[in-house]
N, C-alpha and C. Protein backbone atom coordinates (compact mmCIF):
# COMPACT_ATOMS: atom_id res chain seq x y z
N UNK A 1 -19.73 4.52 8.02
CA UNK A 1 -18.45 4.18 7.43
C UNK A 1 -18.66 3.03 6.46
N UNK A 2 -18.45 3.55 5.39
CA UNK A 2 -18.24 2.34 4.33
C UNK A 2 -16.97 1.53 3.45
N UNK A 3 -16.59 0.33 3.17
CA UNK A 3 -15.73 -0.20 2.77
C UNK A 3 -16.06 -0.29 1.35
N UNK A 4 -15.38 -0.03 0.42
CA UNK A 4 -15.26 -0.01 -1.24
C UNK A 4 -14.42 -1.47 -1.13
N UNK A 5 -14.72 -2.41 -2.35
CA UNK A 5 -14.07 -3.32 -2.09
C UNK A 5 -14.28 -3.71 -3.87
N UNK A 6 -12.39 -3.49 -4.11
CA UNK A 6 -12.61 -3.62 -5.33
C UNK A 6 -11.31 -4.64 -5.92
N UNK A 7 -12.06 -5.07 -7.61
CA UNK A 7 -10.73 -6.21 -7.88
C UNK A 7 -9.48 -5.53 -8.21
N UNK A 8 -8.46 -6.43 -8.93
CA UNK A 8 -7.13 -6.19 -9.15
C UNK A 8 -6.67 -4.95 -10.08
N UNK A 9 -8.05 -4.73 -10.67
CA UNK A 9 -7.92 -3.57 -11.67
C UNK A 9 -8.62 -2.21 -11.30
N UNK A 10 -8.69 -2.57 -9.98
CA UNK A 10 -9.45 -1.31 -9.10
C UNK A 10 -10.92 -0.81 -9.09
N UNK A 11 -11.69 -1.86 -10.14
CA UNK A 11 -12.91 -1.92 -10.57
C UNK A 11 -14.09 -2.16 -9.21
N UNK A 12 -14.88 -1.37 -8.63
CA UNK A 12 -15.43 -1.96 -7.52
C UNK A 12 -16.57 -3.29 -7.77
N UNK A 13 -16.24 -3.72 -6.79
CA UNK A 13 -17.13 -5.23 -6.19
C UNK A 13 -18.25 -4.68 -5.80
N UNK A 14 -18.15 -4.20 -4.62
CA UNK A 14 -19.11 -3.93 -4.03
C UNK A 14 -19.10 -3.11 -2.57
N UNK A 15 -19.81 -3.04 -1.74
CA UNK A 15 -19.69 -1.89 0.03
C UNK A 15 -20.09 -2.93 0.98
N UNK A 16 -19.19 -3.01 1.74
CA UNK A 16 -19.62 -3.45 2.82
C UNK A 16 -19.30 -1.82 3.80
N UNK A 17 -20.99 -2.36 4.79
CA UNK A 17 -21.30 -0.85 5.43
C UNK A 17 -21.63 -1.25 6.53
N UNK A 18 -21.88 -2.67 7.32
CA UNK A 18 -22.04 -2.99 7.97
C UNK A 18 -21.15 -4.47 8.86
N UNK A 19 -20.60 -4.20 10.43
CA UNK A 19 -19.61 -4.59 10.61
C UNK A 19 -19.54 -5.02 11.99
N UNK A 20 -19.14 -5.68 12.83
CA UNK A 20 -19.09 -5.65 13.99
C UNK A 20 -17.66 -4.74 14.72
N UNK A 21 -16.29 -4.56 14.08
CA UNK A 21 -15.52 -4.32 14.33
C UNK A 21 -14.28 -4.06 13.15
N UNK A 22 -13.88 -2.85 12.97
CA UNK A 22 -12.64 -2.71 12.16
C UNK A 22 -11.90 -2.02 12.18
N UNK A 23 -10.48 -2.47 12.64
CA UNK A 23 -9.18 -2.06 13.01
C UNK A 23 -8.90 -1.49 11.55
N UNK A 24 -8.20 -0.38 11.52
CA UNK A 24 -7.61 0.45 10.35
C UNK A 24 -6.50 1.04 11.02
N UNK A 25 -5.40 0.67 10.46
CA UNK A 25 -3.98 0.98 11.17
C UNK A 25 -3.11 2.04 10.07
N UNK A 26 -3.43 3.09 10.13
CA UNK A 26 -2.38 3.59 8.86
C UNK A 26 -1.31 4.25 9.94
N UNK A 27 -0.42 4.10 8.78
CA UNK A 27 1.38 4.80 9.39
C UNK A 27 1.66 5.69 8.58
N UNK A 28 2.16 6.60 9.24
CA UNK A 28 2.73 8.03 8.68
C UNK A 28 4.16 7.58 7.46
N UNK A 29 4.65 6.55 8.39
CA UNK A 29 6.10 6.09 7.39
C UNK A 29 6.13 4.49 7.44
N UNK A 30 5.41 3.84 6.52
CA UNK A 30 5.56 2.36 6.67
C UNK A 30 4.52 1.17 6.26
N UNK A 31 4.06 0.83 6.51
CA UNK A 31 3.35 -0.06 5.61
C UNK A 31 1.56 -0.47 7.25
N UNK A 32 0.90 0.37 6.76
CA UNK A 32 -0.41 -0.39 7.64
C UNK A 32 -0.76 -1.50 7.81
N UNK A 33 -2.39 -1.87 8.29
CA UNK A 33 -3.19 -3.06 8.31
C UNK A 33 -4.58 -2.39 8.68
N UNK A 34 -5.21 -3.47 8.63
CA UNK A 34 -6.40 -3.66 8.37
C UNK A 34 -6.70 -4.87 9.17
N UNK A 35 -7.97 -4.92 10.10
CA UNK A 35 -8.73 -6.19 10.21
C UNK A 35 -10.23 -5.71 10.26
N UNK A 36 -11.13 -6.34 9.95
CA UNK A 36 -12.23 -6.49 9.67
C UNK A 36 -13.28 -7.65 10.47
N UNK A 37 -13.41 -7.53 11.20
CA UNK A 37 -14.44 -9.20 11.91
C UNK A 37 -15.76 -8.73 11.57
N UNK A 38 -16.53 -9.34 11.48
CA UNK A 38 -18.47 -9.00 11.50
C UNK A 38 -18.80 -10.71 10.94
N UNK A 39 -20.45 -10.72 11.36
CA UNK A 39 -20.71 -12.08 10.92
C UNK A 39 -20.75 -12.27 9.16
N UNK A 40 -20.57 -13.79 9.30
CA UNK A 40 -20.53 -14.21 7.80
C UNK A 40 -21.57 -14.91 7.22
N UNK A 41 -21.72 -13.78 6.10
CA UNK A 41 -22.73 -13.86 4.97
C UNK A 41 -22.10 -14.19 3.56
N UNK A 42 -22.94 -15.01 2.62
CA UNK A 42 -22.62 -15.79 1.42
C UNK A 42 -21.77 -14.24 0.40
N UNK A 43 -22.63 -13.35 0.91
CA UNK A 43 -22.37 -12.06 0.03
C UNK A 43 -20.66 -11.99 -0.02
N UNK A 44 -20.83 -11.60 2.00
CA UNK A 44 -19.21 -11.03 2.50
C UNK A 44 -18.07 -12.08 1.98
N UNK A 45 -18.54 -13.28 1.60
CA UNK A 45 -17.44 -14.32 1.40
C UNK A 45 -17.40 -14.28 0.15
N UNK A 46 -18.28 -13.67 -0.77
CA UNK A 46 -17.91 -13.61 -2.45
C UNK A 46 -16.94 -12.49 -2.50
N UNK A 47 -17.36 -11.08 -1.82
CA UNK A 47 -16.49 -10.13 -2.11
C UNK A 47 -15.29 -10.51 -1.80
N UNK A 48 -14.89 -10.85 -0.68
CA UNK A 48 -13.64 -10.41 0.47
C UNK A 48 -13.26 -11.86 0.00
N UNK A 49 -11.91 -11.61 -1.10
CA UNK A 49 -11.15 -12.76 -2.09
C UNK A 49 -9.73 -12.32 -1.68
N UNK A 50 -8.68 -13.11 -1.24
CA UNK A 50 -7.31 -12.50 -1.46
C UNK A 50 -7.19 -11.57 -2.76
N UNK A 51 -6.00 -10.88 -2.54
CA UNK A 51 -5.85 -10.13 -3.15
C UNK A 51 -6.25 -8.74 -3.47
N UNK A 52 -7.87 -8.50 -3.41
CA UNK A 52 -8.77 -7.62 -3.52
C UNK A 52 -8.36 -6.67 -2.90
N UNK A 53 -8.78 -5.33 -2.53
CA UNK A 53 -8.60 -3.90 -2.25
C UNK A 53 -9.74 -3.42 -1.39
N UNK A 54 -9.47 -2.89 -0.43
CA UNK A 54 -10.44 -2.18 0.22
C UNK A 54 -9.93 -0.96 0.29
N UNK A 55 -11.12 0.11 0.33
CA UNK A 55 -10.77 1.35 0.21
C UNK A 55 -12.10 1.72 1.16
N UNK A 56 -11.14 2.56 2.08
CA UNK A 56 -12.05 3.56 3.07
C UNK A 56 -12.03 4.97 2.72
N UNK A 57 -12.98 5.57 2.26
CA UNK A 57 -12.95 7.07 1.64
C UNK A 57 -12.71 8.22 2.43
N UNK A 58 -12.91 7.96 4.28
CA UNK A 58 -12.23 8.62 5.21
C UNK A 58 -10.96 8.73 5.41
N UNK A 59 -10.28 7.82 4.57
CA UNK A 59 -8.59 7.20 4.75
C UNK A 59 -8.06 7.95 3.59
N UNK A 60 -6.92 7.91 3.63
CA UNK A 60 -6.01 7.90 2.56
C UNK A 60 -5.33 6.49 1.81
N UNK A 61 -5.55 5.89 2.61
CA UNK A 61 -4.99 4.67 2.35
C UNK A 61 -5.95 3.55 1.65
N UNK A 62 -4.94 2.72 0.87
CA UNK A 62 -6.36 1.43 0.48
C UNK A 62 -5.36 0.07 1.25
N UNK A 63 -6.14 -1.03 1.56
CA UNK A 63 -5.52 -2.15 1.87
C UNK A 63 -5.68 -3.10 1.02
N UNK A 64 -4.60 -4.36 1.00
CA UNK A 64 -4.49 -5.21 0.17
C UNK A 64 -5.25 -6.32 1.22
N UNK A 65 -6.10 -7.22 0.72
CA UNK A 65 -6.64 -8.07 1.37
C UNK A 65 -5.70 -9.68 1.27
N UNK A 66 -5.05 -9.52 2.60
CA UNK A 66 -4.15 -10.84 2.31
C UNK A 66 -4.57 -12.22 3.06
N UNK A 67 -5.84 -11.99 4.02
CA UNK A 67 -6.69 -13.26 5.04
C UNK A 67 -7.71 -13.06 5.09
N UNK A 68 -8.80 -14.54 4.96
CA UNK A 68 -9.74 -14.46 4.94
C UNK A 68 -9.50 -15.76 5.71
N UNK A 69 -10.37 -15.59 6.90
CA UNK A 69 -10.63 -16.26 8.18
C UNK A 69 -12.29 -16.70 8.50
N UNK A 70 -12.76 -17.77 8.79
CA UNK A 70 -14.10 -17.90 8.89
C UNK A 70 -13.70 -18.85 10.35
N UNK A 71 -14.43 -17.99 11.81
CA UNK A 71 -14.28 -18.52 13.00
C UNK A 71 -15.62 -19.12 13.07
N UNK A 72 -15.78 -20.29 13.39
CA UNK A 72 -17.07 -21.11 13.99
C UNK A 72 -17.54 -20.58 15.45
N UNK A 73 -18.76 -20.69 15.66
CA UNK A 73 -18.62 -20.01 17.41
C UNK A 73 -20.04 -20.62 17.11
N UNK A 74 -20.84 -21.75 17.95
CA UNK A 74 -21.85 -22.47 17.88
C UNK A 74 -22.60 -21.16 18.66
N UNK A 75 -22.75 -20.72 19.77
CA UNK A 75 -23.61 -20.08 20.46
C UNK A 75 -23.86 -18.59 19.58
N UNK A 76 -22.87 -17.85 19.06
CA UNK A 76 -22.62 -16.16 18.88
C UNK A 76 -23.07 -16.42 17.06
N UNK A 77 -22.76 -17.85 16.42
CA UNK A 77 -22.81 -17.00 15.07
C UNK A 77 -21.27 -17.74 14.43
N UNK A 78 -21.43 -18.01 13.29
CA UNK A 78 -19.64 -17.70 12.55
C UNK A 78 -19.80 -16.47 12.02
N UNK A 79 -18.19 -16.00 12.15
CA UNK A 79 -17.87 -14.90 12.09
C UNK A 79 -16.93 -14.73 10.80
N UNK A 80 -16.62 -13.67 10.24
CA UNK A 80 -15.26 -13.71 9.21
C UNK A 80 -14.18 -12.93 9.59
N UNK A 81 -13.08 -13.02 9.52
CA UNK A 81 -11.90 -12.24 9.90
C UNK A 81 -11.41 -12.00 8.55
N UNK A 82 -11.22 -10.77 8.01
CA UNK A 82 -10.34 -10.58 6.85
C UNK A 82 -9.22 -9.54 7.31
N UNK A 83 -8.08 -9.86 6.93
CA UNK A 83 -6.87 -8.85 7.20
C UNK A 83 -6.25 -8.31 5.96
N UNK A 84 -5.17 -7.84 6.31
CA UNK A 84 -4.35 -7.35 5.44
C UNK A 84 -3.38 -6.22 5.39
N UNK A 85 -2.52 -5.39 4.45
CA UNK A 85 -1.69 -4.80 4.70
C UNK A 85 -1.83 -3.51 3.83
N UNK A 86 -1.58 -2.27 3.80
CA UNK A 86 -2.00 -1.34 2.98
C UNK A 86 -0.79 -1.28 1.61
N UNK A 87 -1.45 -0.44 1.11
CA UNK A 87 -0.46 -0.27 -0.31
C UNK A 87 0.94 0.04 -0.57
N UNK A 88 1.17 0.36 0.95
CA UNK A 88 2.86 0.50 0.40
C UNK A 88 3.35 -0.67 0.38
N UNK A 89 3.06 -1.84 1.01
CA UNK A 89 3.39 -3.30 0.49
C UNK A 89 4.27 -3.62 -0.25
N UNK A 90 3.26 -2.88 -1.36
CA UNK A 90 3.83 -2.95 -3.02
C UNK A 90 5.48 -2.69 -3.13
N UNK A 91 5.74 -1.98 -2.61
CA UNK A 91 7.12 -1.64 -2.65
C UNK A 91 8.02 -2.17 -1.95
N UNK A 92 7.74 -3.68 -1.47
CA UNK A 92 8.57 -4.85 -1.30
C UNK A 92 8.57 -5.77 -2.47
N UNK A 93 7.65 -5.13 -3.46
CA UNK A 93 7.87 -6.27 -4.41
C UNK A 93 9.07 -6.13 -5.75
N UNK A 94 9.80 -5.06 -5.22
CA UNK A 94 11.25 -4.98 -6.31
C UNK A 94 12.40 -4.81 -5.78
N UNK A 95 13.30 -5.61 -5.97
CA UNK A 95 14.40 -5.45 -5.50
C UNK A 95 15.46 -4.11 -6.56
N UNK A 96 16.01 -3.28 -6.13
CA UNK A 96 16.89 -2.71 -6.45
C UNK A 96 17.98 -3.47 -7.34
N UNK A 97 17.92 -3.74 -8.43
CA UNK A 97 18.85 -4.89 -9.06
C UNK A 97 20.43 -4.10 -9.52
N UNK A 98 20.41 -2.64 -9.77
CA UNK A 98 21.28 -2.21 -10.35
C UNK A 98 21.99 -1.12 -9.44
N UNK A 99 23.35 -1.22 -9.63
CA UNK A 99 23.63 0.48 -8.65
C UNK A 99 23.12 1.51 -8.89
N UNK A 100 22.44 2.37 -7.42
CA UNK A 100 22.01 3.46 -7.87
C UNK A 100 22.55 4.20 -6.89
N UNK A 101 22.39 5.39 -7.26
CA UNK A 101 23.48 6.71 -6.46
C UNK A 101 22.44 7.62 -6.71
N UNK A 102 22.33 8.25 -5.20
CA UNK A 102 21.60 9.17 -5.38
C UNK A 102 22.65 10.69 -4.89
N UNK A 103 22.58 11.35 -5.05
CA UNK A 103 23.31 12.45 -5.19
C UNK A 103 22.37 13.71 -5.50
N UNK A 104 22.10 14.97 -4.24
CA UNK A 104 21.50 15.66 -4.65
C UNK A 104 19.97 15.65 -3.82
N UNK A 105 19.45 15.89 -4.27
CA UNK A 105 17.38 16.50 -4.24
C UNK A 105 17.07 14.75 -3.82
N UNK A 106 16.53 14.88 -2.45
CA UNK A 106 15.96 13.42 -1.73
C UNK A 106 15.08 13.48 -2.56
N UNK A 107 14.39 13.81 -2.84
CA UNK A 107 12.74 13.88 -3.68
C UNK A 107 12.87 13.48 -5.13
N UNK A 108 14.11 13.63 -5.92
CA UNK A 108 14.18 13.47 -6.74
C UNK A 108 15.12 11.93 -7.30
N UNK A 109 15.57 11.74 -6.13
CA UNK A 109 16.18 10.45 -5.87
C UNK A 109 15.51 9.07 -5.46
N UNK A 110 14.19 9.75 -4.93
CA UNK A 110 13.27 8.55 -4.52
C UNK A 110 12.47 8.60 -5.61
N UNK A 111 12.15 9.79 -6.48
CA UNK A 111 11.44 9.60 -7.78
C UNK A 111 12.31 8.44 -8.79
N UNK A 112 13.65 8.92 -8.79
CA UNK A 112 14.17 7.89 -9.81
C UNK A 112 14.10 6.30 -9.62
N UNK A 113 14.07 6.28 -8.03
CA UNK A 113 14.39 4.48 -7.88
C UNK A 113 12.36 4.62 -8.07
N UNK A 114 11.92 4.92 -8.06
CA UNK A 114 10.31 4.54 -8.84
C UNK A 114 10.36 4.29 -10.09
N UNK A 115 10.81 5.10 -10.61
CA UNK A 115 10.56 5.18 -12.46
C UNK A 115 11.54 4.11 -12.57
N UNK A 116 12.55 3.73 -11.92
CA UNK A 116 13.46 2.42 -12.27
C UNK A 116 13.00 1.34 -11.99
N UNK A 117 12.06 1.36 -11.23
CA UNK A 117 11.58 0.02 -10.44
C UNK A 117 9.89 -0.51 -11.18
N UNK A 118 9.16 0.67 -11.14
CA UNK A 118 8.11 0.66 -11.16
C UNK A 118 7.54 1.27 -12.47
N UNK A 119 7.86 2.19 -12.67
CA UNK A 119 7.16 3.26 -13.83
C UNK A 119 7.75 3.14 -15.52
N UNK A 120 9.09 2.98 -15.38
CA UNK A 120 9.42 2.45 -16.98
C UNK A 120 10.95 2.15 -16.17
N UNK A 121 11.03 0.88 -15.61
CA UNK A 121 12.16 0.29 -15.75
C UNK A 121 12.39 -0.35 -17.34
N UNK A 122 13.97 -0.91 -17.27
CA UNK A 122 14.29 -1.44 -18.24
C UNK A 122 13.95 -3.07 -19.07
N UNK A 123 13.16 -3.50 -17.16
CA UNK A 123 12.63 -4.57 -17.79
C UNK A 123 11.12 -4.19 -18.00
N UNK A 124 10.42 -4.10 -18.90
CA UNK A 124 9.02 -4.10 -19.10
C UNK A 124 7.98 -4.84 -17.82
N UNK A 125 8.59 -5.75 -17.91
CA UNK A 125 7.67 -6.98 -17.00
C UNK A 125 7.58 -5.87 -15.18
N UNK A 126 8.94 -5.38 -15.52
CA UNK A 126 8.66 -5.01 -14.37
C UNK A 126 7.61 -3.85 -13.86
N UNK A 127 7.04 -3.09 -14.79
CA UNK A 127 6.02 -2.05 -15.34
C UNK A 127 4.94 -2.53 -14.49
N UNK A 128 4.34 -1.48 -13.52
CA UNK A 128 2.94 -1.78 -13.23
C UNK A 128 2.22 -0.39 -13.32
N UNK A 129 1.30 -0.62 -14.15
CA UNK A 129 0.54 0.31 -14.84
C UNK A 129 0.21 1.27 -14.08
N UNK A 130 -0.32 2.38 -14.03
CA UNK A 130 -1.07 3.33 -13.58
C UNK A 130 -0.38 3.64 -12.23
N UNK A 131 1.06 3.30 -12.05
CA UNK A 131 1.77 3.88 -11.24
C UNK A 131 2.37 5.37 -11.37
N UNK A 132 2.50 6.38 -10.42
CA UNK A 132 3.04 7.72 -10.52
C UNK A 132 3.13 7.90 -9.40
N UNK A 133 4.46 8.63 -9.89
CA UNK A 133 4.80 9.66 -8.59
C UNK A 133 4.53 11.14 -8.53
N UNK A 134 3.99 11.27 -7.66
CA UNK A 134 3.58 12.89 -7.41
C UNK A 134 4.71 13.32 -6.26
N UNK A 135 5.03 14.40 -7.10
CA UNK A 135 6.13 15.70 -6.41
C UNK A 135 5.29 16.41 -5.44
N UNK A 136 6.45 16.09 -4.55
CA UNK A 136 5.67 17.34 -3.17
C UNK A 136 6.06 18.28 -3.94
N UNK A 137 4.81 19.69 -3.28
CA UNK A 137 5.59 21.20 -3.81
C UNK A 137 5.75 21.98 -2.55
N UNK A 138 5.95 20.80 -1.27
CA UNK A 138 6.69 21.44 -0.07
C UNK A 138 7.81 22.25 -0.37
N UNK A 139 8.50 23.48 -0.18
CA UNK A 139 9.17 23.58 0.09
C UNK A 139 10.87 23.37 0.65
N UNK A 140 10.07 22.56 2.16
CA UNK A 140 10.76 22.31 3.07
C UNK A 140 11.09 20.68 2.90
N UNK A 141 10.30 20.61 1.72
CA UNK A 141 10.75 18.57 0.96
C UNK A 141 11.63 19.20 0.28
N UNK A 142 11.27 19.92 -1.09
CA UNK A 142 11.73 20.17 -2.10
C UNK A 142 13.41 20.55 -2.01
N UNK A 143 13.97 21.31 -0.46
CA UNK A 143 15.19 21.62 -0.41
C UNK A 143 16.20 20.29 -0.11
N UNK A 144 15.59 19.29 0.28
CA UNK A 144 16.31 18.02 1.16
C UNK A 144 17.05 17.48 0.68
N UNK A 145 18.26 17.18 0.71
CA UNK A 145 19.62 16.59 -0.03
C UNK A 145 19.92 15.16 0.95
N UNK A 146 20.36 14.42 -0.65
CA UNK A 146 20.78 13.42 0.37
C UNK A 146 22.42 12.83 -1.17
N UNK A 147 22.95 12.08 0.00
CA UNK A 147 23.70 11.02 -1.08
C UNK A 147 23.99 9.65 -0.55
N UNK A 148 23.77 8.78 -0.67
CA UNK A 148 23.58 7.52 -1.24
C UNK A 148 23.55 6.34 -2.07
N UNK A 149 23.98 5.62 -1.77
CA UNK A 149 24.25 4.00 -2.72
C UNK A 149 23.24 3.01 -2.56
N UNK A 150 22.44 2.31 -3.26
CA UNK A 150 22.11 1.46 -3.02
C UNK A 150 22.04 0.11 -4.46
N UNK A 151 22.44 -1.07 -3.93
CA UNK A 151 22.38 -2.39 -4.60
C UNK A 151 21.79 -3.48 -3.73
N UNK A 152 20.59 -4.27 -4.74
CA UNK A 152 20.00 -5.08 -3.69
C UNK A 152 19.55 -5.18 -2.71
N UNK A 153 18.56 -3.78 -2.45
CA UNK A 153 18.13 -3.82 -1.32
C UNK A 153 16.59 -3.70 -1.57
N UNK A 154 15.43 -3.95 -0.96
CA UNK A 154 14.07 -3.66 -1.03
C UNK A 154 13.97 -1.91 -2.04
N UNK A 155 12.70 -2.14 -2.56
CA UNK A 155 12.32 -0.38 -2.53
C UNK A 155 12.05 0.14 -1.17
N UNK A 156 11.26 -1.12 -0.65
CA UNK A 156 10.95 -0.28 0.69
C UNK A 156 11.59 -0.05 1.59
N UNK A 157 12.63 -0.59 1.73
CA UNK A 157 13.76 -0.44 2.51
C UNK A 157 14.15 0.63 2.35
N UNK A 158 14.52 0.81 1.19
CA UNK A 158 15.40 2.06 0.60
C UNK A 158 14.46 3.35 0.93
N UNK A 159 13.59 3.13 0.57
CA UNK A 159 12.88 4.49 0.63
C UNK A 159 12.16 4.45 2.78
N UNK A 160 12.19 3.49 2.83
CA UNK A 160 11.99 3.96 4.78
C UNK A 160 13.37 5.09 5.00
N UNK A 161 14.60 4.19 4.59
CA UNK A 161 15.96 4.64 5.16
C UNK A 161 15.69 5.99 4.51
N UNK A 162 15.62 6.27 3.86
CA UNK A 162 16.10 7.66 2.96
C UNK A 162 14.59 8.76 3.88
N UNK A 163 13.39 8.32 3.74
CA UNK A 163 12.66 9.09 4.69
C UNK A 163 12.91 9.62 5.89
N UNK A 164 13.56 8.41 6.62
CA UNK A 164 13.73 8.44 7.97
C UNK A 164 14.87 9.31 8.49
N UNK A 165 15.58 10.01 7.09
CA UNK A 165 16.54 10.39 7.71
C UNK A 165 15.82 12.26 8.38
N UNK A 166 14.60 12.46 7.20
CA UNK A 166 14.55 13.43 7.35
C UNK A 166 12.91 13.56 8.16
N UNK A 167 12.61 12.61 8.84
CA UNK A 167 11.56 11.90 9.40
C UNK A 167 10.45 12.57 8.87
N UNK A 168 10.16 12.08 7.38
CA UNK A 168 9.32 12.08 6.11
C UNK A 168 8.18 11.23 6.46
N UNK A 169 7.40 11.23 6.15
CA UNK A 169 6.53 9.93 5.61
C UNK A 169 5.94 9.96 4.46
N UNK A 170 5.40 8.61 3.36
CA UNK A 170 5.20 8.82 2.06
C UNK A 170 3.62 7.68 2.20
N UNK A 171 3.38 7.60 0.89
CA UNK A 171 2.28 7.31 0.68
C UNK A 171 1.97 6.46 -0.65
N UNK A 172 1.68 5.00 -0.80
CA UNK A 172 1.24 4.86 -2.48
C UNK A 172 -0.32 4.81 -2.21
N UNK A 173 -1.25 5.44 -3.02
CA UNK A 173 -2.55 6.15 -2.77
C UNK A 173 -3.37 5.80 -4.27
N UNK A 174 -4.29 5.03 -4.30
CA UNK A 174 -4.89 4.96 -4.77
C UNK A 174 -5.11 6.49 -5.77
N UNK A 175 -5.74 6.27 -6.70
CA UNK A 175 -5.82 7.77 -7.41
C UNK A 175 -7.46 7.46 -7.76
N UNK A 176 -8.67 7.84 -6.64
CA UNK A 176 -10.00 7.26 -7.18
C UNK A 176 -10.73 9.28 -7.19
């Protein structure tokens, strides 16, 4: 099992392939984690920077690296603890600023609060690149109706509630 560990622009660092222990928590509907312990080397402490990305190629998921922990232990060794949270994260970072109504196709309602939030909102700034949404061609997605209001609330909020009604789960996924 190997860890891809790459910067902010998804560019890889480098592999860590060797480990004493690593928790990988993914959720069907919700936001994962990650912990990582093994001993600490000059290497493991250059890669493993807040912020950074790990990507497990058995996973679907990548994590955001949000702790970097260095435990002293005189007899065993120091150790490093790095944690963190996976990519749906991201979708606490916009608030819903404007009324939106969804009315109609769930799938197509959670596409719009993306492209409003994320993909070409009206504020530019708010734009983060190389974001997309991919259409299920479920079927049994594709028929799902919903209607709904929302102002000021998380994306991720919004989009748990609106999943949960039809006990969905979604995914923001790296595209490597």
């Amino acid at each position: 099992m190997e860890l891809l560990i790459l910067d902010q622009d998804f560019i890889s660092l480098g592999i860590v392939d060797s480990f004493e222990s690593l928790i990988w928590n993914e959720k069907y509907c919700g936001i994962g984690s990650f912990e990582l312990y093994t001993p600490i080397t000059a290497e493991l402490l250059d890669l493993m920077q807040m912020d950074r990305y790990v990507y497990l190629a058995e996973s679907d998921m990548t994590m955001i690296i949000e702790s970097v922990k260095i435990v002293y232990h005189v007899e065993n060794g120091n150790r490093i603890i790095v944690t963190g949270s996976s990519l749906e994260k991201i979708l606490r970072s916009r608030i819903i600023q404007t009324q939106t109504t969804i009315v109609g196709s769930l799938q197509n309602g959670i596409k719009q609060i993306m492209l409003d939030n994320f993909i070409s909102p009206s504020d530019v700034d708010r734009t983060i690149d190389n974001f997309y949404f991919n259409e299920s061609s479920d079927e049994a997605v594709i028929g799902l109706t919903v209607e709904s209001q929302f102002t000021w609330f998380e994306v991720y909020e919004v989009v748990i509630k609106l999943c949960s009604i039809y006990d969905l789960g979604f995914r923001v996924k790296l595209d490597v």
